[in-house]
PDB file of N, CA and C in Angstrom:
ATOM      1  N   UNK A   1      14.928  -9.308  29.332  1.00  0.00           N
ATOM      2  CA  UNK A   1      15.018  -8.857  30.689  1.00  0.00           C
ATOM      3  C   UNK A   1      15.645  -7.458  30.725  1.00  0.00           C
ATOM      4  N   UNK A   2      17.096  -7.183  29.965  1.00  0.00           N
ATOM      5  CA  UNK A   2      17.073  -5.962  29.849  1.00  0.00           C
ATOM      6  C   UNK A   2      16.322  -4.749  29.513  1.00  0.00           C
ATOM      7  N   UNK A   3      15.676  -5.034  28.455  1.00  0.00           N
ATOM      8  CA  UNK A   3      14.480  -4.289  27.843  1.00  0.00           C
ATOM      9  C   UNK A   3      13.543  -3.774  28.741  1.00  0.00           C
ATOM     10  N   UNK A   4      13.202  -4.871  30.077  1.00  0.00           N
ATOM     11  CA  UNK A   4      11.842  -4.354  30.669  1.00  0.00           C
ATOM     12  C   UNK A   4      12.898  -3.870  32.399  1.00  0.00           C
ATOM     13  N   UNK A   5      14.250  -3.742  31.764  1.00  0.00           N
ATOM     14  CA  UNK A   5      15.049  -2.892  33.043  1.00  0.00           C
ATOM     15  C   UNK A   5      15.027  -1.592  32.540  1.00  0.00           C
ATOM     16  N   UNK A   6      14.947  -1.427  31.270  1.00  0.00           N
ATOM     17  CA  UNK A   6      15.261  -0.350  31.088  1.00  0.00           C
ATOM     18  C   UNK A   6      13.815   0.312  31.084  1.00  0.00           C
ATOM     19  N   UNK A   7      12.823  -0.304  30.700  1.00  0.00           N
ATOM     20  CA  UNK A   7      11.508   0.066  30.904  1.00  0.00           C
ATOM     21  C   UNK A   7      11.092   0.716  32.279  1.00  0.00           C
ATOM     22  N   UNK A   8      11.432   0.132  33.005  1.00  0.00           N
ATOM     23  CA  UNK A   8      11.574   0.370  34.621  1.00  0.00           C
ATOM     24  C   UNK A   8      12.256   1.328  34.895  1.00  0.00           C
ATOM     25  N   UNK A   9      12.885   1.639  34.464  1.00  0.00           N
ATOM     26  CA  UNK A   9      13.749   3.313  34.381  1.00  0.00           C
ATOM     27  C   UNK A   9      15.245   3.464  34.912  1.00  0.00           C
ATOM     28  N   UNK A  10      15.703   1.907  34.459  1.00  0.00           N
ATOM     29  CA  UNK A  10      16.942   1.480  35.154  1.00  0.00           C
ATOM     30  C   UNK A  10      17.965   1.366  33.646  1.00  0.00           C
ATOM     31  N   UNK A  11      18.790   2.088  34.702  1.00  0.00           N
ATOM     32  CA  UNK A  11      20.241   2.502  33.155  1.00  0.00           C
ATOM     33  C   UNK A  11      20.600   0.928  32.998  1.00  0.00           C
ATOM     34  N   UNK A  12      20.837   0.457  31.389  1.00  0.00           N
ATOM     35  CA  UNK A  12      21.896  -0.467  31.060  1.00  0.00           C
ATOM     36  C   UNK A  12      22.699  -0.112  30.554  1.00  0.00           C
ATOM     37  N   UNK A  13      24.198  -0.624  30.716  1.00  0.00           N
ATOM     38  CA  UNK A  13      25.001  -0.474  30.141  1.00  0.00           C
ATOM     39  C   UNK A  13      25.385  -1.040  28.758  1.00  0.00           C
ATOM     40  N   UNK A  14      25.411   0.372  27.700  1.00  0.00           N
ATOM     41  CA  UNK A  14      25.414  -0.846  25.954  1.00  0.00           C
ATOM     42  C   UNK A  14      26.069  -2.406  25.747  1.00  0.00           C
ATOM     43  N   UNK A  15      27.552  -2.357  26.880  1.00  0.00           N
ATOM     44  CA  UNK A  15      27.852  -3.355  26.772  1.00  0.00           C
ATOM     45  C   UNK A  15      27.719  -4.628  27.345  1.00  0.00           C
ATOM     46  N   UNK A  16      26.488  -4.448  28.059  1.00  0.00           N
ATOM     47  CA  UNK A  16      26.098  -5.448  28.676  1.00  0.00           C
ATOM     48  C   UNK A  16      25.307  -6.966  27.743  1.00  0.00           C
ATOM     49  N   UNK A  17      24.342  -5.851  27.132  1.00  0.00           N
ATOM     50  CA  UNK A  17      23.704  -6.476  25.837  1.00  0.00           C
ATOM     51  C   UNK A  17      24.328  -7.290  25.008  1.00  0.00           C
ATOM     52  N   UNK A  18      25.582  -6.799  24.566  1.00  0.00           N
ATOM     53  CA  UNK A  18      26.878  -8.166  23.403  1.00  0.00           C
ATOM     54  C   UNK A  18      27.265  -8.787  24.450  1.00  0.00           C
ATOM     55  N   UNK A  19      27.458  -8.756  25.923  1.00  0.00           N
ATOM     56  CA  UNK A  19      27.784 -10.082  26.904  1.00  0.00           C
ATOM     57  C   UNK A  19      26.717 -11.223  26.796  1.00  0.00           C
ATOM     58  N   UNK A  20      25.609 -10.923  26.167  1.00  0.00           N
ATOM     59  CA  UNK A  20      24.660 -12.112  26.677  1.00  0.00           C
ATOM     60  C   UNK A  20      23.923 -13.062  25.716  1.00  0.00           C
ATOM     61  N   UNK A  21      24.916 -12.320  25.020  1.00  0.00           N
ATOM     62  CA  UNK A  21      24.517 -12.874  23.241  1.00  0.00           C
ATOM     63  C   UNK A  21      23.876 -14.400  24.021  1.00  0.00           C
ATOM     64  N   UNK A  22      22.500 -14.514  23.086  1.00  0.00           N
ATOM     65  CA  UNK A  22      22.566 -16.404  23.463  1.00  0.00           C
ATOM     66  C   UNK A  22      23.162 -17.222  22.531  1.00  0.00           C
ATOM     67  N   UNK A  23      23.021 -18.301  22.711  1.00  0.00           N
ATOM     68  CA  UNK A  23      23.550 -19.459  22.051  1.00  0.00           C
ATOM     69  C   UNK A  23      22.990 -21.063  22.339  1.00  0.00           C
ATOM     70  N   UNK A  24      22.370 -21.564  21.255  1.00  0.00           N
ATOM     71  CA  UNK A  24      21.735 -22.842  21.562  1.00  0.00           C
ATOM     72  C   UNK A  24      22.588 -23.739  21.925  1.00  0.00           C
ATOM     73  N   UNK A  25      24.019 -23.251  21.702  1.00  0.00           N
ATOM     74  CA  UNK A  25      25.011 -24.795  21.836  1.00  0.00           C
ATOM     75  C   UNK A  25      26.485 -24.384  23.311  1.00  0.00           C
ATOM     76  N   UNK A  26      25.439 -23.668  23.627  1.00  0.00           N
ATOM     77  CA  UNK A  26      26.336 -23.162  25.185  1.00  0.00           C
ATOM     78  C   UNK A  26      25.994 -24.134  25.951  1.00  0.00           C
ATOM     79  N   UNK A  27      27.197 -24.573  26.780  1.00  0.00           N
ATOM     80  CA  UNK A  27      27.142 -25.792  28.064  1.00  0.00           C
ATOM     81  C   UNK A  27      26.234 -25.509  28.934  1.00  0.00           C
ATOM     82  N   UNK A  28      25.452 -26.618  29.478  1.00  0.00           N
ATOM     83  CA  UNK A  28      24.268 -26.737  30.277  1.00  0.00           C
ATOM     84  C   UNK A  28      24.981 -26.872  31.526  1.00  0.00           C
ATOM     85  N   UNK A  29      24.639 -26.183  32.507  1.00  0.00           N
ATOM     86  CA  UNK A  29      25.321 -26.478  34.280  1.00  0.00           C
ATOM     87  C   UNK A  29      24.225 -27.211  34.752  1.00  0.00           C
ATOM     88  N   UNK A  30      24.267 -27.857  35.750  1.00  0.00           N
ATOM     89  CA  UNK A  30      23.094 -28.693  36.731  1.00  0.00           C
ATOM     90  C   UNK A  30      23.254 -27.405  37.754  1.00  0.00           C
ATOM     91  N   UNK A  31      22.091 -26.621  38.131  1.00  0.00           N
ATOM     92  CA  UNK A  31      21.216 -25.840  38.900  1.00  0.00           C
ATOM     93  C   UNK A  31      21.101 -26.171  39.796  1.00  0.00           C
ATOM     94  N   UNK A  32      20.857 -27.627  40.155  1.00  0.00           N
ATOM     95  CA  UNK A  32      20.887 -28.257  41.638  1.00  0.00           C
ATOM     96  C   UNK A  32      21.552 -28.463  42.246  1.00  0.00           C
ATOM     97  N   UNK A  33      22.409 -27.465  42.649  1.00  0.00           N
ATOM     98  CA  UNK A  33      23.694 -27.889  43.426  1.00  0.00           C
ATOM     99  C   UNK A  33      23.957 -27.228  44.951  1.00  0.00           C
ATOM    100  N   UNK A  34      24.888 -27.784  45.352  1.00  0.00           N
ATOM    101  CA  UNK A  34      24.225 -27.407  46.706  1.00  0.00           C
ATOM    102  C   UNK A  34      23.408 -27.882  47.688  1.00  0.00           C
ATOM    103  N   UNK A  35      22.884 -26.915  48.481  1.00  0.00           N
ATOM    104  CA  UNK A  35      22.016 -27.545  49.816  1.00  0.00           C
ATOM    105  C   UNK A  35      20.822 -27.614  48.757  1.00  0.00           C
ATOM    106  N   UNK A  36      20.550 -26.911  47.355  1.00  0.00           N
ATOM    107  CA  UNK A  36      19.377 -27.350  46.646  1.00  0.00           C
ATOM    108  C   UNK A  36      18.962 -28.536  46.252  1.00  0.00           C
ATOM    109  N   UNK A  37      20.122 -29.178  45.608  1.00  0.00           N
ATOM    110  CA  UNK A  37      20.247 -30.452  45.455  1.00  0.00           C
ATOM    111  C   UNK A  37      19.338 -31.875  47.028  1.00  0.00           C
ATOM    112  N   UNK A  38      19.159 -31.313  47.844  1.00  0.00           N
ATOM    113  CA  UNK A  38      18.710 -32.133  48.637  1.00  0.00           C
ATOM    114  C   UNK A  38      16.902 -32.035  48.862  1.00  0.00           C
ATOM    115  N   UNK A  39      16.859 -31.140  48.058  1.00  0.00           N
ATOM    116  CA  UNK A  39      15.044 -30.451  47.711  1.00  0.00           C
ATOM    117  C   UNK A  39      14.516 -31.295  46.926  1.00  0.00           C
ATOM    118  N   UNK A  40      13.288 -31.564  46.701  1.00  0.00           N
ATOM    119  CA  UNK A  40      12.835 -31.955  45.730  1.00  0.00           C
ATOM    120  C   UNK A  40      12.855 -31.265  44.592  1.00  0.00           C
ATOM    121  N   UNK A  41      12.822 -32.133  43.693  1.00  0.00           N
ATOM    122  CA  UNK A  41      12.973 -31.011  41.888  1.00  0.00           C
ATOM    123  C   UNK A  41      11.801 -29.938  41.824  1.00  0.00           C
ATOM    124  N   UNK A  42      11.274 -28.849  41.451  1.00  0.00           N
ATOM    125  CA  UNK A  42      10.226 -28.508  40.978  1.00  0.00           C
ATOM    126  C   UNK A  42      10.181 -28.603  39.473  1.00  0.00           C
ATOM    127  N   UNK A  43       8.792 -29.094  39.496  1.00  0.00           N
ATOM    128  CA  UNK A  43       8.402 -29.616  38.017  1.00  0.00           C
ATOM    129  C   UNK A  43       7.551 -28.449  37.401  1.00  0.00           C
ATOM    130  N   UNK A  44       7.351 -27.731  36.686  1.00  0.00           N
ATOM    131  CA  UNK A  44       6.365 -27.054  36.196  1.00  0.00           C
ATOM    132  C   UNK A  44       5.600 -27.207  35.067  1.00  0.00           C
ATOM    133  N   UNK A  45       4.667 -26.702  35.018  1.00  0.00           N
ATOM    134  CA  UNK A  45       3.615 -27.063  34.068  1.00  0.00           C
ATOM    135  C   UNK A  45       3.642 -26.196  33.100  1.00  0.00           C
ATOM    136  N   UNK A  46       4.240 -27.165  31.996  1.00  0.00           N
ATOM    137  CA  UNK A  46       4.614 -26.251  30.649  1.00  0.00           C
ATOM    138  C   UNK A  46       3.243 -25.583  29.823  1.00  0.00           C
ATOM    139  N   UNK A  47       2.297 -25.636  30.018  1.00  0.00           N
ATOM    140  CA  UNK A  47       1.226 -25.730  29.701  1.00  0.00           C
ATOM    141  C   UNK A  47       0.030 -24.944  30.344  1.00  0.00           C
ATOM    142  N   UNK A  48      -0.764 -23.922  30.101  1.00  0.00           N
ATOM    143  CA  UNK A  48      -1.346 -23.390  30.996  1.00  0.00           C
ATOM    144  C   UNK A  48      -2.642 -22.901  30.650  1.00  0.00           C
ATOM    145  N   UNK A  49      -3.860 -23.141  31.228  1.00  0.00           N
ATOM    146  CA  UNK A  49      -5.169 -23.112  30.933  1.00  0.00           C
ATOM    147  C   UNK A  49      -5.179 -21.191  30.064  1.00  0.00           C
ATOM    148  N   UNK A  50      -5.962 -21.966  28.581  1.00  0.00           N
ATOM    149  CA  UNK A  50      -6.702 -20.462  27.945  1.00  0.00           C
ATOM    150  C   UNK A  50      -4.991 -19.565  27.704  1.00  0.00           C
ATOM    151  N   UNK A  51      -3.663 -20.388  27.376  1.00  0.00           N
ATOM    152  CA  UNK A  51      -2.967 -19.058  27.349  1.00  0.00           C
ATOM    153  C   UNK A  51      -2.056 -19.822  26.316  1.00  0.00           C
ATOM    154  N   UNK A  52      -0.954 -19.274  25.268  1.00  0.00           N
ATOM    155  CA  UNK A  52      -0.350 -20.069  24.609  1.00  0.00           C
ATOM    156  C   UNK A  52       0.695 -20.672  25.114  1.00  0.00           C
ATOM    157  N   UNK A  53       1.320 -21.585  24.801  1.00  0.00           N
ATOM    158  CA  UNK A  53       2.837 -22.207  25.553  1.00  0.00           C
ATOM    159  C   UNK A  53       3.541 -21.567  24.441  1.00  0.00           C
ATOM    160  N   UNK A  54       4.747 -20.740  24.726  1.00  0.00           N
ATOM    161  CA  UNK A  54       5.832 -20.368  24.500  1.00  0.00           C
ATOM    162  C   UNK A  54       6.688 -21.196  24.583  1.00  0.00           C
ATOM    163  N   UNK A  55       7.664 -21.064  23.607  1.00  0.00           N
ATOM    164  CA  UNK A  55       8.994 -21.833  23.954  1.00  0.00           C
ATOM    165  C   UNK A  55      10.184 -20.520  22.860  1.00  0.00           C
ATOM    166  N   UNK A  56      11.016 -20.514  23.644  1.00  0.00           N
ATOM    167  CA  UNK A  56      11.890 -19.714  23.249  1.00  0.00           C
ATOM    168  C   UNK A  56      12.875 -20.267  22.251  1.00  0.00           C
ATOM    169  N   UNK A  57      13.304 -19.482  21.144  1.00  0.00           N
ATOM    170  CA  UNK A  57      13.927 -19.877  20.272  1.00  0.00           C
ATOM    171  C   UNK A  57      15.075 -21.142  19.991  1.00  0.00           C
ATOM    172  N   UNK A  58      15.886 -20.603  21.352  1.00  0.00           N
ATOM    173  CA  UNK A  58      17.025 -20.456  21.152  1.00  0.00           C
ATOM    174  C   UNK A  58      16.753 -22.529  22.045  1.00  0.00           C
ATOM    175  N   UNK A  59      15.832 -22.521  22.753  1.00  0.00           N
ATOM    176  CA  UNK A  59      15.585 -23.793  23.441  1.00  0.00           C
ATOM    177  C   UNK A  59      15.134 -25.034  22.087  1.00  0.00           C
ATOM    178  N   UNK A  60      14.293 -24.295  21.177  1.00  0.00           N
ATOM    179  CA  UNK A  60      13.641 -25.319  20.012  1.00  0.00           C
ATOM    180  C   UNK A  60      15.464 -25.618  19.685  1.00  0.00           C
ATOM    181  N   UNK A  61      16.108 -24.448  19.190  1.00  0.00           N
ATOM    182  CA  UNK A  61      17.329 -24.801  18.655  1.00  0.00           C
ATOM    183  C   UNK A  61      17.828 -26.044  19.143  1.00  0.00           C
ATOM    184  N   UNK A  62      18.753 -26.080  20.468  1.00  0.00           N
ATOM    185  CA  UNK A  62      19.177 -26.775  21.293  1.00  0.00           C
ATOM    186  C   UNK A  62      18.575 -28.276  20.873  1.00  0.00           C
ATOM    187  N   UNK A  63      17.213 -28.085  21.634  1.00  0.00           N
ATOM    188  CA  UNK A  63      16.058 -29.655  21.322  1.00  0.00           C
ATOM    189  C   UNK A  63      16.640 -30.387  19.771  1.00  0.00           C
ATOM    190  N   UNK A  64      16.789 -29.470  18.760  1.00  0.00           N
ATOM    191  CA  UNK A  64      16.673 -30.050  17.423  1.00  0.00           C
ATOM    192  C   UNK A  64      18.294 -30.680  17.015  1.00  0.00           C
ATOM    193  N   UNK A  65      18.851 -29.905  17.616  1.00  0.00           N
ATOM    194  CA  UNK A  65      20.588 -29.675  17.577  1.00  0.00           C
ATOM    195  C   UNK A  65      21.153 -31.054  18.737  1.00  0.00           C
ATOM    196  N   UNK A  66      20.781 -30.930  19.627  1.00  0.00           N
ATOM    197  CA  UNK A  66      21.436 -32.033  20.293  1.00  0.00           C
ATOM    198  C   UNK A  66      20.473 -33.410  21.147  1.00  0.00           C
ATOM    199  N   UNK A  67      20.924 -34.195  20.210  1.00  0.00           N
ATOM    200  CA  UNK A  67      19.652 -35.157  20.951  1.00  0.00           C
ATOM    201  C   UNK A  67      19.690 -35.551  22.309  1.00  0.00           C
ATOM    202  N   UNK A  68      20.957 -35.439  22.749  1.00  0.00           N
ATOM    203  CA  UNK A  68      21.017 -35.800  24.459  1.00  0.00           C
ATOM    204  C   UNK A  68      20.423 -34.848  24.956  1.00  0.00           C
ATOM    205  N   UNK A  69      19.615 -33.979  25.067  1.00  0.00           N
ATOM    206  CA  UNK A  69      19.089 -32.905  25.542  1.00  0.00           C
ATOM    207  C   UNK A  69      17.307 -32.784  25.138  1.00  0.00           C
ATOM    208  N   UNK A  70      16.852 -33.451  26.391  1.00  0.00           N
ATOM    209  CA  UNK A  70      15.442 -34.078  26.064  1.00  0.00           C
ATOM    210  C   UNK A  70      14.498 -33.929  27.669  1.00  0.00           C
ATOM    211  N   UNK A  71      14.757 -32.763  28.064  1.00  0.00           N
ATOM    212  CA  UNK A  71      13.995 -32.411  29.309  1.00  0.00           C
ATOM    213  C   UNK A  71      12.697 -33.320  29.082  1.00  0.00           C
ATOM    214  N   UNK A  72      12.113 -34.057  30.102  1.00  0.00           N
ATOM    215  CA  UNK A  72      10.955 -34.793  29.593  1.00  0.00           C
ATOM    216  C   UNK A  72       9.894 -34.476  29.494  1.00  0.00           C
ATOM    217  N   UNK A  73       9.485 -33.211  30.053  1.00  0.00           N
ATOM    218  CA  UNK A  73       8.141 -32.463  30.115  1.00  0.00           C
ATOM    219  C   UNK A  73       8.049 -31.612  28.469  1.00  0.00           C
ATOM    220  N   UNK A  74       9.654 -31.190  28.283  1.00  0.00           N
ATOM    221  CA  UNK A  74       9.272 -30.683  27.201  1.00  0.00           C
ATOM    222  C   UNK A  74       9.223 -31.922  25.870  1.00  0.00           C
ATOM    223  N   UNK A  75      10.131 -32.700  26.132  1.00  0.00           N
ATOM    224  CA  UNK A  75      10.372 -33.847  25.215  1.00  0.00           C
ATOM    225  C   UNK A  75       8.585 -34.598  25.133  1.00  0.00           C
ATOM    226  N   UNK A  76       7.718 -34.774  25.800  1.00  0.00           N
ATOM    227  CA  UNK A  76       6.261 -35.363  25.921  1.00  0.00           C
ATOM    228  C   UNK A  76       5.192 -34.164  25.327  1.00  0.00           C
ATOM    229  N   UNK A  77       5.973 -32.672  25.454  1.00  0.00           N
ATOM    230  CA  UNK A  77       4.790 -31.635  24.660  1.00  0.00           C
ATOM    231  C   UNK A  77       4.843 -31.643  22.910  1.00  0.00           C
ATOM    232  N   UNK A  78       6.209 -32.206  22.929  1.00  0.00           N
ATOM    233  CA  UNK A  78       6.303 -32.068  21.583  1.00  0.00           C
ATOM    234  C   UNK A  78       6.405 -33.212  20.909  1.00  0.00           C
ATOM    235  N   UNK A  79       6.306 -34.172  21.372  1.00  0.00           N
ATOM    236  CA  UNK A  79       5.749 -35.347  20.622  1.00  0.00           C
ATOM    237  C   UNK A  79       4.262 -35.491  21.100  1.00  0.00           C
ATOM    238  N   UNK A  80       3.510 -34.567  21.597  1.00  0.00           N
ATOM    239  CA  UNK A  80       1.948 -34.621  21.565  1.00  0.00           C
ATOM    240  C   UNK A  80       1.540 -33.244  20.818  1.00  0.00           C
ATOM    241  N   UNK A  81       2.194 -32.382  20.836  1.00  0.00           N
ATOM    242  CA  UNK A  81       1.404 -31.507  19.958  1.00  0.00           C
ATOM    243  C   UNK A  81       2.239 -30.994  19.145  1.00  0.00           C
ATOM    244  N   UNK A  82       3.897 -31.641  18.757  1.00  0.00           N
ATOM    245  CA  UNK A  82       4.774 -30.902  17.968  1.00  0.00           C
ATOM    246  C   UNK A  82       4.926 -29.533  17.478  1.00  0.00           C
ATOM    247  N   UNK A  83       6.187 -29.367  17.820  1.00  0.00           N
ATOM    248  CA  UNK A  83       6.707 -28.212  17.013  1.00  0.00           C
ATOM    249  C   UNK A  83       5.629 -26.769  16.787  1.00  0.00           C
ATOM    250  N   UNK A  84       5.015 -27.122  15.624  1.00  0.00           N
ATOM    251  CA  UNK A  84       4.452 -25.990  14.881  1.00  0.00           C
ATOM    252  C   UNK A  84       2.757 -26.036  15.639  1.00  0.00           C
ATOM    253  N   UNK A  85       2.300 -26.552  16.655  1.00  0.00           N
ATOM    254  CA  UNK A  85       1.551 -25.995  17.438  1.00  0.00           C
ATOM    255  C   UNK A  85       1.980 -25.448  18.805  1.00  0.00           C
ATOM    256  N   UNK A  86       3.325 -25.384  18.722  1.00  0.00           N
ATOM    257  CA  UNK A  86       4.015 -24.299  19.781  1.00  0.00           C
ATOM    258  C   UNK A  86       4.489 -23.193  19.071  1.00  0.00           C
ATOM    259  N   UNK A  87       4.101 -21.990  20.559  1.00  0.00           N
ATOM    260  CA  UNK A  87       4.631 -20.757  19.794  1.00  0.00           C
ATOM    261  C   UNK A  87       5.774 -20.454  19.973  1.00  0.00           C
ATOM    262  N   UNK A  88       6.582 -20.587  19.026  1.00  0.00           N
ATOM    263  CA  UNK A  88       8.143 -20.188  19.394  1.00  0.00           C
ATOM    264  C   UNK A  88       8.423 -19.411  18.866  1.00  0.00           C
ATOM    265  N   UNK A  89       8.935 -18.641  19.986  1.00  0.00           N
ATOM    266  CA  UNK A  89       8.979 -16.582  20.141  1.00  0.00           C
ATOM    267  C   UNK A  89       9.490 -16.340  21.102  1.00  0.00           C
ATOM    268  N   UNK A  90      10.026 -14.979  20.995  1.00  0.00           N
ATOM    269  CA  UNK A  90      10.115 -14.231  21.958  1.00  0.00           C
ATOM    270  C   UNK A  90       9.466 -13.463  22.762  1.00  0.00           C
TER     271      UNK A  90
END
């Protein structure tokens, strides 16, 4: 995201970049909180006609690293087409 700010012709600051270091084993917050929480979930479709499914690195990590952590849409792509027919990239 920084990359395509700066693409855009928008200053970052160097030290913004070592703030955001990722990490597969950083605490998960619940997102639904709030007046959101009274919405229905949106589900999305991991999967998308003629294009590859991505999955980001740092998420395979997580998946492999902690078993309580089994989103079910992604937990059902990868016990149908596992792992190494996903592209995991950046």
């Amino acid at each position: 995201m920084l990359d395509e700010a700066k693409s855009a012709g928008l200053k970052v600051e160097s030290h913004i970049r070592e703030a955001f270091a990722t990490s597969d084993g950083a605490k998960l917050h619940k997102s639904r909180g709030h007046v959101y929480r009274l919405k229905r979930p949106l589900h999305r479709h991991l999967e998308v006609d003629n294009k590859p499914t991505r999955i980001h690195p740092s998420l395979k990590a997580r998946y492999i690293a902690d078993d309580s952590y089994r989103p079910p849409r992604l937990q059902s792509l990868v016990e149908d087409k596992g792992w190494d027919k996903l592209d995991v990239g950046i």
